[in-house]
Protein backbone atom coordinates (compact mmCIF):
# COMPACT_ATOMS: atom_id res chain seq x y z
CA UNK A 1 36.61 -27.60 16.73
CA UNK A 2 35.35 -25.97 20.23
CA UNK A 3 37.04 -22.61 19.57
CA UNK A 4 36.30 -20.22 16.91
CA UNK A 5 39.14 -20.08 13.64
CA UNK A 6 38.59 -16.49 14.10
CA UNK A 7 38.79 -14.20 16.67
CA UNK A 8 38.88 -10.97 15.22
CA UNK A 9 38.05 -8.82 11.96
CA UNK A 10 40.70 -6.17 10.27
CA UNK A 11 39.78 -4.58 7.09
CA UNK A 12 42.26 -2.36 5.06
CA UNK A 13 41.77 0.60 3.36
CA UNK A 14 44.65 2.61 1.43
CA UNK A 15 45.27 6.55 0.89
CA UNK A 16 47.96 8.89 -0.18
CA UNK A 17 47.30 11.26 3.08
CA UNK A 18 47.07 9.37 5.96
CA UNK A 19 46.73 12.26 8.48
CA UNK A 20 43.88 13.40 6.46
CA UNK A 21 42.32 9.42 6.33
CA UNK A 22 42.74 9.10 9.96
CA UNK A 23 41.07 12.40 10.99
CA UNK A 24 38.12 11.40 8.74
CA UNK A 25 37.73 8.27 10.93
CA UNK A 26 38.56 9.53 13.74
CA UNK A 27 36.92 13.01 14.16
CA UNK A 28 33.68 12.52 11.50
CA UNK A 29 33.45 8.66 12.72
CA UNK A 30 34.61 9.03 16.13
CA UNK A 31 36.79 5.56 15.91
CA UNK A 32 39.35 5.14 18.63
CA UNK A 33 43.21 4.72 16.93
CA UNK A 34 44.50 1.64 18.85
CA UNK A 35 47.61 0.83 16.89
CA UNK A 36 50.25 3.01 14.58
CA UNK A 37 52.49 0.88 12.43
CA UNK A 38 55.05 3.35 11.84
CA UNK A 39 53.13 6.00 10.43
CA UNK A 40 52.13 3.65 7.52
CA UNK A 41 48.77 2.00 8.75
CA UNK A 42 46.64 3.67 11.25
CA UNK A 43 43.90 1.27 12.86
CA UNK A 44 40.72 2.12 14.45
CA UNK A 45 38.43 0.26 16.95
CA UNK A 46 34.75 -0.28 15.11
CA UNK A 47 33.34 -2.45 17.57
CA UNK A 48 34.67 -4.84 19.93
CA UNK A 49 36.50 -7.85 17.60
CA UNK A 50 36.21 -5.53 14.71
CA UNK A 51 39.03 -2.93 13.18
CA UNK A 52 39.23 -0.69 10.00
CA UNK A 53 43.07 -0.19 8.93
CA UNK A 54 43.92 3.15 6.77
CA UNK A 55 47.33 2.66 5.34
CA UNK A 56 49.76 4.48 2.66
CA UNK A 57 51.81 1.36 1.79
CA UNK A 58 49.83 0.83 -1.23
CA UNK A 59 47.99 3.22 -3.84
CA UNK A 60 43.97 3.27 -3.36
CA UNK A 61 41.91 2.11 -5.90
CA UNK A 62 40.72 4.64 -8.50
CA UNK A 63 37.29 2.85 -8.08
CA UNK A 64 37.09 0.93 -4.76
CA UNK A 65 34.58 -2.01 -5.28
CA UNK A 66 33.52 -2.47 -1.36
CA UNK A 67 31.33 -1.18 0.41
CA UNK A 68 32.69 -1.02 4.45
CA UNK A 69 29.11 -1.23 6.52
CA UNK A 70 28.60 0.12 10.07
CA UNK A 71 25.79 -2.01 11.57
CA UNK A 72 23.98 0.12 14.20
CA UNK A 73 20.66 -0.52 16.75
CA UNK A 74 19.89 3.21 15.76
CA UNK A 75 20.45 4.25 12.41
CA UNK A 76 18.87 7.82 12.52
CA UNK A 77 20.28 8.68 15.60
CA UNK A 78 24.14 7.63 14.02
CA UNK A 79 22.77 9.47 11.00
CA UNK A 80 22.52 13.06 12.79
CA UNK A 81 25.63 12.40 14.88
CA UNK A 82 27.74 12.25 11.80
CA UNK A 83 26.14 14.70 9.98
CA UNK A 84 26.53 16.97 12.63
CA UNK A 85 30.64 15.98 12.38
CA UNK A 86 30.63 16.73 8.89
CA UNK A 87 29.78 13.51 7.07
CA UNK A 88 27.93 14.25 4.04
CA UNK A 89 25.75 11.38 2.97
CA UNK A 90 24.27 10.47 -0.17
CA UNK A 91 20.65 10.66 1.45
CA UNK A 92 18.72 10.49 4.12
CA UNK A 93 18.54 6.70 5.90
CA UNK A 94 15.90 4.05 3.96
CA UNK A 95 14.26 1.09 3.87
CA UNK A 96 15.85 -1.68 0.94
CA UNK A 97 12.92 -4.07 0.79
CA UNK A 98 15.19 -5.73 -1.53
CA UNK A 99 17.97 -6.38 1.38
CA UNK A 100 15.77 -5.87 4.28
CA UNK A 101 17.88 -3.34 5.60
CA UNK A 102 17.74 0.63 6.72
CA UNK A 103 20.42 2.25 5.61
CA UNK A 104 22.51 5.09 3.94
CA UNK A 105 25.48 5.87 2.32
CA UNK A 106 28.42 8.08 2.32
CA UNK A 107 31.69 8.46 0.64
CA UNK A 108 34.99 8.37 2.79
CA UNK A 109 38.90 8.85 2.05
CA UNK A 110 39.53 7.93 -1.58
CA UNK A 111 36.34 7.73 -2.68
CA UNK A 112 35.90 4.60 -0.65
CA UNK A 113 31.88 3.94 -0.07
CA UNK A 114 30.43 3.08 3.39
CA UNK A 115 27.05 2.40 4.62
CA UNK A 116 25.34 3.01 8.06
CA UNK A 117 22.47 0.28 8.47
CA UNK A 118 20.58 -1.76 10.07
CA UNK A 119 19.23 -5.23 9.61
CA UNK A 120 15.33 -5.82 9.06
CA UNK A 121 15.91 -9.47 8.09
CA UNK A 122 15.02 -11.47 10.80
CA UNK A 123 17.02 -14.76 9.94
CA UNK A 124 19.78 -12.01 10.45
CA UNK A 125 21.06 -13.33 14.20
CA UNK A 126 22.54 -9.99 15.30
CA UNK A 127 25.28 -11.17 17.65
CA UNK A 128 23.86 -8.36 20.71
């Protein structure tokens, strides 16, 4: 096979408040909305093939089990910029010598857990 199976990346998140889920990503997060689906799924650009969907046409989890990671060049600079919006993190960025990444953590709609990082691994092939 010459062509990828995949082309692009969608991952779902769900919410009883979707105006208050979107304006979360996009005001603290600063995601672009590129597609409504009749007021039930709202998603946001991430990066170039890759999309986060908020939607109400499910209940959230009372415990989500994933973790939704935002892989950025310059961690501490992302850091500020959404603390300065508002995001309240769970602490400063650090090194896991563990996972060989630099990262932190915050909490977003419904309890729902993401992390800001960066890979330190180098057999990670970063695709930039």
């Amino acid at each position: 096979m010459d062509q990828p199976l995949f082309n692009q990346q969608v991952t779902f998140i769900y919410t009883t408040d979707l105006a208050a889920g979107s304006a979360f990503l996009a005001e603290k997060l600063g995601l672009e909305l590129v597609l409504n689906q009749n007021d039930t799924c709202h998603i946001y650009k991430v990066a170039e093939t890759s999309f986060l969907g908020i939607c109400i046409n499910r209940a959230p989890p009372e415990n989500p089990g994933v973790t939704y990671s935002f892989v950025s060049s310059d961690v501490d600079a992302a850091y500020e910029i959404l603390r300065a919006r508002g995001v309240e993190f769970e602490a400063p960025p650090a090194y896991s010598e563990r996972f060989k990444v630099y990262s932190a953590f915050f909490r977003g709609p419904e309890n729902y857990r993401f992390e800001l990082q960066a890979f330190r691994d180098p057999a990670w092939k970063s695709p930039t």
